[in-house]
C-alpha atoms as a PDB file:
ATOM      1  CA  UNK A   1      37.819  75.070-144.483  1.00  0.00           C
ATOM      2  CA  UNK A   2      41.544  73.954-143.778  1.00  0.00           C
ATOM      3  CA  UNK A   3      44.535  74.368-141.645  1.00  0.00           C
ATOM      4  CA  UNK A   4      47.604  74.577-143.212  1.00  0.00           C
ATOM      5  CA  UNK A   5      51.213  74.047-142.201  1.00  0.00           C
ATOM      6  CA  UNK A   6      54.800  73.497-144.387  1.00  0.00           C
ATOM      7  CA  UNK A   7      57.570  71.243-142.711  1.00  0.00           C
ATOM      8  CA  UNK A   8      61.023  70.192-144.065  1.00  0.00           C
ATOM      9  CA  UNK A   9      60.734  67.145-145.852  1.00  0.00           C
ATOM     10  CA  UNK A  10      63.719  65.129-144.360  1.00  0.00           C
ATOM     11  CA  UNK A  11      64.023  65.642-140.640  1.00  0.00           C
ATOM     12  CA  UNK A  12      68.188  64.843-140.962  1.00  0.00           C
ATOM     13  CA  UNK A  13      70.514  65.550-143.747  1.00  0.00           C
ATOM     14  CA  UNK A  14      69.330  64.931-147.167  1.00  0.00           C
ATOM     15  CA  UNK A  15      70.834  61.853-148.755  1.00  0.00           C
ATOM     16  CA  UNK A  16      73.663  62.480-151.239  1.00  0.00           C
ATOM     17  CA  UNK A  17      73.588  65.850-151.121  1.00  0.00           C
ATOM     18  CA  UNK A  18      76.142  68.613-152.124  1.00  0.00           C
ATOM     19  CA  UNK A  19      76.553  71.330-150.365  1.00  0.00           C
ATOM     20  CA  UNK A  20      76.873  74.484-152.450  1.00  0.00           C
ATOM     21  CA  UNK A  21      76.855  77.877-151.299  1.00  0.00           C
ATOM     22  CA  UNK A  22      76.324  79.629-154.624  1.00  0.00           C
ATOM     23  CA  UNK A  23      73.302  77.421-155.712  1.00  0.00           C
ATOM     24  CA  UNK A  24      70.096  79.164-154.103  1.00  0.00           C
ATOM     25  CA  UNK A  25      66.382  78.793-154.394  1.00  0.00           C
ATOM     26  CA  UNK A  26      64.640  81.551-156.921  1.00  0.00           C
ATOM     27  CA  UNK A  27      60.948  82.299-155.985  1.00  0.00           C
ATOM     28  CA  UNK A  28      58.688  83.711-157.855  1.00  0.00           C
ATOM     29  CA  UNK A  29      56.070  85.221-156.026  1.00  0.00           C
ATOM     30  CA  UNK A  30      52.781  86.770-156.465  1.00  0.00           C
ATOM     31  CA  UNK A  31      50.779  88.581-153.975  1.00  0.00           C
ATOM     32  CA  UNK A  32      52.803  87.056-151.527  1.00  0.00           C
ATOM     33  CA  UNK A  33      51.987  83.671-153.110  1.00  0.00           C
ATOM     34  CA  UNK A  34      54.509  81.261-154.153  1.00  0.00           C
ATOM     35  CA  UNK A  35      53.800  80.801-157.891  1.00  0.00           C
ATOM     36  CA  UNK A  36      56.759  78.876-159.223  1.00  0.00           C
ATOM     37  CA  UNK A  37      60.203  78.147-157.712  1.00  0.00           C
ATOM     38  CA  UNK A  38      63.633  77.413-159.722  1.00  0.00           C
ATOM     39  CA  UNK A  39      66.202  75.315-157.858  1.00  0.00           C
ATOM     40  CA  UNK A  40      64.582  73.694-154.640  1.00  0.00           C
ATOM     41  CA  UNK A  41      67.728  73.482-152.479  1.00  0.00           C
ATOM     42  CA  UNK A  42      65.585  72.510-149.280  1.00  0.00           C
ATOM     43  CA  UNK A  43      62.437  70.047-149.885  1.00  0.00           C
ATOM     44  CA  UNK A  44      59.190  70.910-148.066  1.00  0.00           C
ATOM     45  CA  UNK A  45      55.534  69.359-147.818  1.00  0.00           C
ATOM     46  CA  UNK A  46      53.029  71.971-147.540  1.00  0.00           C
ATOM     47  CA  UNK A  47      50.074  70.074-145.736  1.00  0.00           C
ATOM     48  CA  UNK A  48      46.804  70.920-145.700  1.00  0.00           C
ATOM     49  CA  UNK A  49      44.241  69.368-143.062  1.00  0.00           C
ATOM     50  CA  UNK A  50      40.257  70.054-144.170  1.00  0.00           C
ATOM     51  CA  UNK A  51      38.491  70.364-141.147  1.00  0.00           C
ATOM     52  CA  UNK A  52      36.588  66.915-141.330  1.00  0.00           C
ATOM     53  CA  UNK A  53      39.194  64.474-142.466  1.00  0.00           C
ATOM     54  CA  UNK A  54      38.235  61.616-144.434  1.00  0.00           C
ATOM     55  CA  UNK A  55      41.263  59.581-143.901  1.00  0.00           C
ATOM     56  CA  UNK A  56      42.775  60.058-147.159  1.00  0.00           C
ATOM     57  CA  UNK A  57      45.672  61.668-148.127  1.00  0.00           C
ATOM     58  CA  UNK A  58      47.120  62.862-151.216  1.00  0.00           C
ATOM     59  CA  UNK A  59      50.798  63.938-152.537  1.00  0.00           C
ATOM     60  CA  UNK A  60      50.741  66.531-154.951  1.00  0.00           C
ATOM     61  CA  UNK A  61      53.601  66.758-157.442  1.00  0.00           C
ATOM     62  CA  UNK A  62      53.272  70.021-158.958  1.00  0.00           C
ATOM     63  CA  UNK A  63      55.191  70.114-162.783  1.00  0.00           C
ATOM     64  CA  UNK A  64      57.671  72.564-164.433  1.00  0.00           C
ATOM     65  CA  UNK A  65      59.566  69.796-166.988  1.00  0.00           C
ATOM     66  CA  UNK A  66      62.588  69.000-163.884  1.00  0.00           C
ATOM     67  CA  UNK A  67      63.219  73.039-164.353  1.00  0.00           C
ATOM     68  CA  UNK A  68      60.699  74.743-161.691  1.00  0.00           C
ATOM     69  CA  UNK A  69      57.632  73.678-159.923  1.00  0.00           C
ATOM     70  CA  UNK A  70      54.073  75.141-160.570  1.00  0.00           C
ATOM     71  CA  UNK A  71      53.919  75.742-156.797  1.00  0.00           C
ATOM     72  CA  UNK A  72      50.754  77.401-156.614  1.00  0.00           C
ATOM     73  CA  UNK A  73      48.699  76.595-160.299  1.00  0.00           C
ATOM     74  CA  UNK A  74      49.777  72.381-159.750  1.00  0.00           C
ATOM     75  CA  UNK A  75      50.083  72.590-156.053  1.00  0.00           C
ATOM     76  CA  UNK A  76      48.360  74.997-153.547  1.00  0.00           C
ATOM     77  CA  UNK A  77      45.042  75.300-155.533  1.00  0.00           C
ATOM     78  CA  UNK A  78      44.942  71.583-156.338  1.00  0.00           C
ATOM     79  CA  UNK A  79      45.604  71.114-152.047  1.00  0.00           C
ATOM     80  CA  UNK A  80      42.808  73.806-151.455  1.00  0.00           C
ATOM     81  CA  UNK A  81      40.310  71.571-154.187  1.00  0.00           C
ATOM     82  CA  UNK A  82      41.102  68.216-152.608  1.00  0.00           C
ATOM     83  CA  UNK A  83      40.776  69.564-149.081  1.00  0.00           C
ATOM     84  CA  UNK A  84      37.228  70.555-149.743  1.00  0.00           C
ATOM     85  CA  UNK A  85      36.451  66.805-150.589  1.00  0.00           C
ATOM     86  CA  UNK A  86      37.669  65.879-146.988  1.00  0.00           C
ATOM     87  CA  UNK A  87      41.174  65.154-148.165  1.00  0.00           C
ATOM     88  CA  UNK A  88      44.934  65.796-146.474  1.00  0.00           C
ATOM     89  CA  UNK A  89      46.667  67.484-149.372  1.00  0.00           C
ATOM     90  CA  UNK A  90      50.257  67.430-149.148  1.00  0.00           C
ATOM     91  CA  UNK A  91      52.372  69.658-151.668  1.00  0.00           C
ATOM     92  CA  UNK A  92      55.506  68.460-152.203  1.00  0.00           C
ATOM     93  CA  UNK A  93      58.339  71.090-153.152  1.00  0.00           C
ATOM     94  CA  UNK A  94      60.709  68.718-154.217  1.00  0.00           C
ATOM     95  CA  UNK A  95      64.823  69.065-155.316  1.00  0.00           C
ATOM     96  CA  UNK A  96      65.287  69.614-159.226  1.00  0.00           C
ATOM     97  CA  UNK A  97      67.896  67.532-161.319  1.00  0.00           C
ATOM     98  CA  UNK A  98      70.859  69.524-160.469  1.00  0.00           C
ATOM     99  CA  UNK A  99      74.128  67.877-160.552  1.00  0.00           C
ATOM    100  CA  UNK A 100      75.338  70.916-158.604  1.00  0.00           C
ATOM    101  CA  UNK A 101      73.817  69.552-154.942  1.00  0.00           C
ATOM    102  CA  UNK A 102      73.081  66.185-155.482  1.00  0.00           C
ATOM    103  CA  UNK A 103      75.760  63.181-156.618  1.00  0.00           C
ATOM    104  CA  UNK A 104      72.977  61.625-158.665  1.00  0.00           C
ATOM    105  CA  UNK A 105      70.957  63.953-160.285  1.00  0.00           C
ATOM    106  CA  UNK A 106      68.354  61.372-161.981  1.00  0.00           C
ATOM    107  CA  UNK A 107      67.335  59.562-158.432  1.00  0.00           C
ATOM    108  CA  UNK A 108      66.817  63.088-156.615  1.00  0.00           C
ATOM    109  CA  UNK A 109      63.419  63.770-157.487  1.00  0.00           C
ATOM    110  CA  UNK A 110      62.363  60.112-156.763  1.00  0.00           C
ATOM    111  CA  UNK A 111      64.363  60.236-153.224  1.00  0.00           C
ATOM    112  CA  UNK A 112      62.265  62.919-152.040  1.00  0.00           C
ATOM    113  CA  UNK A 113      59.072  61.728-153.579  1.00  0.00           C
ATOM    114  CA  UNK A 114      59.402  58.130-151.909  1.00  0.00           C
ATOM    115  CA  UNK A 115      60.470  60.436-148.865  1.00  0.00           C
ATOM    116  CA  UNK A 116      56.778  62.152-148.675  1.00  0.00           C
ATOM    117  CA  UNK A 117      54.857  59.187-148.664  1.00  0.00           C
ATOM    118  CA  UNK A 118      57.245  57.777-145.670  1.00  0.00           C
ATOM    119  CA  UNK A 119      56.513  60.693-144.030  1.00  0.00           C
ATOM    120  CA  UNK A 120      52.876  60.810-144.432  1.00  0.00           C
ATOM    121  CA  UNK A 121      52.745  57.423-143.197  1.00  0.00           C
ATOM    122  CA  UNK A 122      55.109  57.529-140.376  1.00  0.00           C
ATOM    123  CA  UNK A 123      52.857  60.721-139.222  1.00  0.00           C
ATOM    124  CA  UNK A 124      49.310  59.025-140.234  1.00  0.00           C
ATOM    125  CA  UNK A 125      48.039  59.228-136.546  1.00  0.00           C
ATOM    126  CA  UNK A 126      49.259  62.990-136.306  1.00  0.00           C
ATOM    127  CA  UNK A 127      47.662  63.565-139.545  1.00  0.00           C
ATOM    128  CA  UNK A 128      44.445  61.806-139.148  1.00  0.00           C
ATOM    129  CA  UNK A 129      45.085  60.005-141.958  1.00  0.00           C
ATOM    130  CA  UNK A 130      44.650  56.446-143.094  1.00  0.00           C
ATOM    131  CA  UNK A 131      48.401  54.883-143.854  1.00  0.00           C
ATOM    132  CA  UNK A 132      46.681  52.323-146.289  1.00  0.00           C
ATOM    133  CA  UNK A 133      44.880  55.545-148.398  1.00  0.00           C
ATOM    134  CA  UNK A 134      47.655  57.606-149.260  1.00  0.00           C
ATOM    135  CA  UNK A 135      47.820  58.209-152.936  1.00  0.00           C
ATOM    136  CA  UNK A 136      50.221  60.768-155.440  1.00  0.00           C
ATOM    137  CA  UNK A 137      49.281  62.960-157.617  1.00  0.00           C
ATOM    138  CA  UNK A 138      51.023  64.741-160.426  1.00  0.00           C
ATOM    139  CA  UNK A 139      50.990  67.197-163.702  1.00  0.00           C
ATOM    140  CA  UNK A 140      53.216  67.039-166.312  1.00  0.00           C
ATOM    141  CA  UNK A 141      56.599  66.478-165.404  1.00  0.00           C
ATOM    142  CA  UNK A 142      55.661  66.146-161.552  1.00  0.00           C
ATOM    143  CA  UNK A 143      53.153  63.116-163.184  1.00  0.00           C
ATOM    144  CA  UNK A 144      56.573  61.527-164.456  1.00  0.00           C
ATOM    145  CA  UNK A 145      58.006  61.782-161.054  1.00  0.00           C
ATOM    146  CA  UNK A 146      54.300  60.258-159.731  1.00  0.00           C
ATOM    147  CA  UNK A 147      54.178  57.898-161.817  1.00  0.00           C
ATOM    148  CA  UNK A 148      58.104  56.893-161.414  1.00  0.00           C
ATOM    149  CA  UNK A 149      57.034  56.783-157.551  1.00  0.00           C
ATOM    150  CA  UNK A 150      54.185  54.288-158.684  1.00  0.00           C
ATOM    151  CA  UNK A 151      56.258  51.903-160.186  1.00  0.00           C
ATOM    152  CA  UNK A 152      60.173  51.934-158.247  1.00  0.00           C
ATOM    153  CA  UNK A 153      58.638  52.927-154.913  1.00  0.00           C
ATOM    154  CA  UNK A 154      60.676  50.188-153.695  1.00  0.00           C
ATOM    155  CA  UNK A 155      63.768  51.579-155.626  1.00  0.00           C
ATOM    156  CA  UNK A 156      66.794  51.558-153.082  1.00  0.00           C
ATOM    157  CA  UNK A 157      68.061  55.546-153.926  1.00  0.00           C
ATOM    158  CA  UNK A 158      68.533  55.754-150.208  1.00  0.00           C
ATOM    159  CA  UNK A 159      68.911  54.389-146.810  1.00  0.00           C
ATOM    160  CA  UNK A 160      65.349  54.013-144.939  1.00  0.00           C
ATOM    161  CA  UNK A 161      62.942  53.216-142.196  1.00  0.00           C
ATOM    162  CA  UNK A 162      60.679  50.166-143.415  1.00  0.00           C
ATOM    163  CA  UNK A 163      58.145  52.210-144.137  1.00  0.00           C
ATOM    164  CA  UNK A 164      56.499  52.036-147.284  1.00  0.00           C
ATOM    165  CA  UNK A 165      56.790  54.688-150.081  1.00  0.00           C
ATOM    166  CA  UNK A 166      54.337  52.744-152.267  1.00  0.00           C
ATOM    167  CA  UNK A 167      51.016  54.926-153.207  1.00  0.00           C
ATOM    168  CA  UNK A 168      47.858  53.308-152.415  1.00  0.00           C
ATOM    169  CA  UNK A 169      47.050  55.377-155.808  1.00  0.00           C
ATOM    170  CA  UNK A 170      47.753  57.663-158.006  1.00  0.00           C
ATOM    171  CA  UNK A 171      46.133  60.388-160.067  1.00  0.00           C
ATOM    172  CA  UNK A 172      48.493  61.404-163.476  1.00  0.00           C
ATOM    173  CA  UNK A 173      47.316  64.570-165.369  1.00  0.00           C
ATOM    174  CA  UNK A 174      48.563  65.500-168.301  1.00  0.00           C
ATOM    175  CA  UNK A 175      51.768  63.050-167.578  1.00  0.00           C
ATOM    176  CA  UNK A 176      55.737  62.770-169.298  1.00  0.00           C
ATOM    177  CA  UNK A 177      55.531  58.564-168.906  1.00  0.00           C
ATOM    178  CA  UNK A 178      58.002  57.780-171.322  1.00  0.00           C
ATOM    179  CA  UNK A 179      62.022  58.814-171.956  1.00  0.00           C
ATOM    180  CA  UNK A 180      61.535  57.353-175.433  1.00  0.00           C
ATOM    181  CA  UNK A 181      62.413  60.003-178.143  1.00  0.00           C
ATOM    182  CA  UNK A 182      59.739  59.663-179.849  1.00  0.00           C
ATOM    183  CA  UNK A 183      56.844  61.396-177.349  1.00  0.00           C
ATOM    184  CA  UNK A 184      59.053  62.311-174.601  1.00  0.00           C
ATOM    185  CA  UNK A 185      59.143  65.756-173.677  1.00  0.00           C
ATOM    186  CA  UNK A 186      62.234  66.287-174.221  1.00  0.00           C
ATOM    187  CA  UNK A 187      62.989  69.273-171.617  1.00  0.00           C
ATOM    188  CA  UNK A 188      62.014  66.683-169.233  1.00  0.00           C
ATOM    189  CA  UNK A 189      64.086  63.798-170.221  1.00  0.00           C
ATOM    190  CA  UNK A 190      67.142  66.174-170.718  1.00  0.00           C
ATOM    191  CA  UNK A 191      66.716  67.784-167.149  1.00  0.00           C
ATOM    192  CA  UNK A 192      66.476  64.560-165.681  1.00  0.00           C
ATOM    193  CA  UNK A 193      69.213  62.228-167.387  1.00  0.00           C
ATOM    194  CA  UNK A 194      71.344  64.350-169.133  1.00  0.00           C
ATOM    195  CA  UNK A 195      72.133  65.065-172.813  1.00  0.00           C
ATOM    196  CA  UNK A 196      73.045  61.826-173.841  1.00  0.00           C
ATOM    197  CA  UNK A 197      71.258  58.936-171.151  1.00  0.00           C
ATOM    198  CA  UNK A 198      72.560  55.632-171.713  1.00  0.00           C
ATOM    199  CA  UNK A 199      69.589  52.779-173.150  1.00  0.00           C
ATOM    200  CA  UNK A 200      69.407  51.515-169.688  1.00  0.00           C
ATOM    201  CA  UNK A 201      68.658  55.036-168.198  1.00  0.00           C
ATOM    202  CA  UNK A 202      65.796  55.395-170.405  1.00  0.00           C
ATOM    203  CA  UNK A 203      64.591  52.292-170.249  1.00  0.00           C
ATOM    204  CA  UNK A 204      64.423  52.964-166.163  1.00  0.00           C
ATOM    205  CA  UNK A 205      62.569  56.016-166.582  1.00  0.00           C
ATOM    206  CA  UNK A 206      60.390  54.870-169.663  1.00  0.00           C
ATOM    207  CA  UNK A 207      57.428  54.321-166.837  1.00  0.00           C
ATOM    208  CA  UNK A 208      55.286  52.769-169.101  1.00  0.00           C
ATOM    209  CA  UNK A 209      58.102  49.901-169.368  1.00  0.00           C
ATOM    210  CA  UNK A 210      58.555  49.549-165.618  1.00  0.00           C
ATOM    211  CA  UNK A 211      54.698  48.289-164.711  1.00  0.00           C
ATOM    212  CA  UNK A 212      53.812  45.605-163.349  1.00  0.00           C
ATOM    213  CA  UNK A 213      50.858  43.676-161.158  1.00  0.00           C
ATOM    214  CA  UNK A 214      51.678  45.625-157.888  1.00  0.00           C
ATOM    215  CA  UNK A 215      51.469  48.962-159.786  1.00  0.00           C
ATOM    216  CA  UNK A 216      48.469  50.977-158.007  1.00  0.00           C
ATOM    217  CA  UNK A 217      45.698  51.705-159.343  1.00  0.00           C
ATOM    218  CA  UNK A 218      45.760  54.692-161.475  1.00  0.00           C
ATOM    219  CA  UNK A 219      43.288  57.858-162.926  1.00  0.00           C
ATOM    220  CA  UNK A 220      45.152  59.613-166.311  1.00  0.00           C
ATOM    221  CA  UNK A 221      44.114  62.523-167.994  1.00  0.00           C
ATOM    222  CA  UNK A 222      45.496  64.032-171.045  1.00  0.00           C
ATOM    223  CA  UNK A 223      43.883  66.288-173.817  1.00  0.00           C
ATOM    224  CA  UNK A 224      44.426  65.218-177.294  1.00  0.00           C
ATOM    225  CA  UNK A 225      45.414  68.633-178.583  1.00  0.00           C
ATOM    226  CA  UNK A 226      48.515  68.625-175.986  1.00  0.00           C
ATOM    227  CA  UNK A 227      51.578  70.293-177.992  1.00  0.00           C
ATOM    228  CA  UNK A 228      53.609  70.010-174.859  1.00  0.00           C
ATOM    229  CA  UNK A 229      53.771  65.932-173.532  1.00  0.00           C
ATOM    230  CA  UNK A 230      51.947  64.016-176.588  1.00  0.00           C
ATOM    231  CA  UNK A 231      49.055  62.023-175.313  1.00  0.00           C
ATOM    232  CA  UNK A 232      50.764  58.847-176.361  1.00  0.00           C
ATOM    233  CA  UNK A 233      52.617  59.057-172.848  1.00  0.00           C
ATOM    234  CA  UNK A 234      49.092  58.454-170.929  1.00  0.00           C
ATOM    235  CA  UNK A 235      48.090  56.139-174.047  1.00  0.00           C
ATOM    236  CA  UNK A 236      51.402  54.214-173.339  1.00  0.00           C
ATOM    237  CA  UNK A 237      50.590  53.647-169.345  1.00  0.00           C
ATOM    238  CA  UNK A 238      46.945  53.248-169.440  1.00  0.00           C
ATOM    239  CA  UNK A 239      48.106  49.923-171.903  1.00  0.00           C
ATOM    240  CA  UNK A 240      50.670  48.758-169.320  1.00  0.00           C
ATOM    241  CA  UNK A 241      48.314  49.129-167.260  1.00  0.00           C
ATOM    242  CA  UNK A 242      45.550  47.059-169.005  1.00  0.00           C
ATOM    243  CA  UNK A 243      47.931  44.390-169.897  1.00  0.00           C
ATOM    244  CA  UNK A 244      49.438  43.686-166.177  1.00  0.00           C
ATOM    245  CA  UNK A 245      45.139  44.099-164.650  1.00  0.00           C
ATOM    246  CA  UNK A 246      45.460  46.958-163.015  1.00  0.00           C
ATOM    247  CA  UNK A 247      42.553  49.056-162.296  1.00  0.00           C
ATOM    248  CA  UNK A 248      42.794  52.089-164.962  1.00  0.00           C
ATOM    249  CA  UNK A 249      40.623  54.876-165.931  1.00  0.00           C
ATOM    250  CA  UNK A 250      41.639  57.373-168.520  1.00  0.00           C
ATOM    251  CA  UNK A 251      39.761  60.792-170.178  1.00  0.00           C
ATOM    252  CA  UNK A 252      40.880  61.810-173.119  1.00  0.00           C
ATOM    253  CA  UNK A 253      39.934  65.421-173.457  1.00  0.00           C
ATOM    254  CA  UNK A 254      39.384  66.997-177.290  1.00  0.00           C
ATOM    255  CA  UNK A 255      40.424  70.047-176.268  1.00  0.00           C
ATOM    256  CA  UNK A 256      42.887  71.591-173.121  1.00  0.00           C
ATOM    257  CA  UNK A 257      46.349  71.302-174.673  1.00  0.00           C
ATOM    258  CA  UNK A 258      48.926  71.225-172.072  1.00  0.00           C
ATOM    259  CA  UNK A 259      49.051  73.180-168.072  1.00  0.00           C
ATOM    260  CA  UNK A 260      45.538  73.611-167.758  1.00  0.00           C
ATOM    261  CA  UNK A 261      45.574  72.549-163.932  1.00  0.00           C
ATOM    262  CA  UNK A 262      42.058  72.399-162.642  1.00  0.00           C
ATOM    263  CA  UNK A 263      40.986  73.667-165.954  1.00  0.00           C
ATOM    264  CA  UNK A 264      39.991  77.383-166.861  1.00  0.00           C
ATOM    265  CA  UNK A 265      37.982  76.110-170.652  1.00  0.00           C
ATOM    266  CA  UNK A 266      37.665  73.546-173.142  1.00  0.00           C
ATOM    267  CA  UNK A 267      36.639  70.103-172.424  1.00  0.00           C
ATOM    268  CA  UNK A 268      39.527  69.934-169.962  1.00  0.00           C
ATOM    269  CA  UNK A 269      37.975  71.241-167.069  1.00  0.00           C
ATOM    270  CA  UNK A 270      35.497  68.553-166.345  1.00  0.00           C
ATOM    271  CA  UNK A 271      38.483  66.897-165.163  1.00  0.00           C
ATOM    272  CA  UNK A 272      38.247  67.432-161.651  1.00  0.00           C
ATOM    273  CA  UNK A 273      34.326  66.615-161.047  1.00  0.00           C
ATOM    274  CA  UNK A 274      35.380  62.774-163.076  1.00  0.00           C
ATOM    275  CA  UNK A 275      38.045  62.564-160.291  1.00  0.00           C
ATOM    276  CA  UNK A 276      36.204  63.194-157.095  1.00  0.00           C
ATOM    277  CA  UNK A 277      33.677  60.304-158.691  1.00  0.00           C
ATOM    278  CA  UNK A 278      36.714  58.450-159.035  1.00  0.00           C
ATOM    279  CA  UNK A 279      37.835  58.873-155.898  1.00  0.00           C
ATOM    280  CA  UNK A 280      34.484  58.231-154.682  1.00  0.00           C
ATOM    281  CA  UNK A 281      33.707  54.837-156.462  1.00  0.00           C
ATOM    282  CA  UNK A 282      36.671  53.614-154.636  1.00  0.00           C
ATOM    283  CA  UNK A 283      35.733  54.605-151.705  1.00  0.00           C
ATOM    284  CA  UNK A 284      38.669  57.045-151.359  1.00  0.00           C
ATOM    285  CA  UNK A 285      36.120  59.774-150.535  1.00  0.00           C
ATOM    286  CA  UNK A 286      32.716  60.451-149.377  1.00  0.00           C
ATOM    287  CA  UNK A 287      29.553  61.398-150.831  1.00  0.00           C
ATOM    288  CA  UNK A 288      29.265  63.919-147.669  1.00  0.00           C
ATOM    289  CA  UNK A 289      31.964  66.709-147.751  1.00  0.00           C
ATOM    290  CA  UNK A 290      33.158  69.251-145.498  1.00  0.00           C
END
């Protein structure tokens, strides 16, 4: 069981913004359900509170390669999962590369994504939440926002509170890590820094390049038959990782391919039972759920 609320994301004007009249938000919507949704114009956190708290919370990026977010497949049913456990699930709707309301168009994502885990924090007693067990999770091309959170979440791309935007962890499924042509998803990396990025942009958002000791510890998952994001993105962080002795875990799946979310078949959907052990062993999570 869980309560479940959505709030604006930034309680004052959203840094850097445009304002344009003819760019609007397109929802696509299901049964009433939001499925996916094309140009975010106004960022939201969809939280939901399981009725015995644990004191973790998590920030869930859904993915849609910088074009739309899987709202509900890599955000509402991952929130509903995790809440079970005893976790705050937060879904984070966040703004899309879009040169059309924002001034820089490659920091956007990452503004509102070090936003969410200000505002988690700054609202930790509200939420019943820990501020010192607030992790991110995210799929695909929300996992390359997560994991760009994990390692510049002291990035200045705006003016803030102290408060810090760094994830306790983080939780990368089926990730884009790298802006390097040769495994980036390519969508992704054209969405986010343009058709022609110079070397230093990609080298910014090449995550794998950007690790260091402070980098939290991290849980990857990736299947090896993924057409979409090769696996030598989570291959490429998990050793960055390693080499800078940060606690890793990674499960490489034989079979899944790419979007399989909590996983319908294939070896893929064990996924989310390795997790909750995860989350357990490190005492993220209990043994006694709701």
């Amino acid at each position: 069981m869980h309560s479940q609320t959505t709030v604006a994301l930034w309680e004052n004007d959203i840094p850097d913004a445009i304002n344009n009249s003819n760019y609007q938000e397109k929802p696509v919507l299901d049964n009433g359900v939001l499925v996916k949704i094309q140009k975010v114009v106004k960022p939201t956190l969809t939280i939901y509170k399981p009725k015995k708290p644990n004191g973790t919370a998590i920030v869930i990026c859904p993915g849609g390669g910088y074009r739309h977010l899987a709202m509900n497949k890599e955000g509402f049913k991952v929130a509903e999962w995790l809440s079970t456990l005893g976790v705050t699930a937060i879904v984070l709707k966040y703004r899309l590369p879009s040169d059309s309301i924002m001034k820089n168009k490659s920091v956007g994502p990452l503004q509102d994504a070090q936003e969410a885990m200000r505002y988690v924090r700054r609202h930790a007693a509200a939420l019943n939440i820990d501020p010192s067990k607030v992790g991110v999770l995210g799929f695909s091309a929300g996992g390359h926002l997560a994991a760009t959170l994990s390692t510049q979440y002291d990035l200045g791309v705006y003016k803030h509170d102290n408060t810090s935007a760094k994830p306790d962890f983080s939780i990368l499924i089926y990730p884009v890590i790298s802006m390097d042509n040769s495994i980036t998803h390519q969508g992704s990396k054209t969405s986010l820094l343009g058709e022609n990025p110079s070397f230093e942009r990609v080298q910014q958002f090449s995550n794998e390049l950007q690790v260091d000791e402070h980098t939290p510890m991290t849980f990857i998952v990736h299947a090896t038959d993924d057409k979409s994001v090769p696996i030598e993105n989570s291959l490429r962080y998990y050793m960055a990782l390693k080499k800078h002795q940060v606690p890793a875990e990674l499960h490489i799946y034989e079979k899944g391919g790419h979007g399989f979310g909590l996983g319908r078949k294939y070896t893929s959907q064990f996924w989310a039972f390795t997790c909750e052990k995860w989350l357990l062993s490190h005492t993220f999570t209990s043994s006694k759920h709701n």
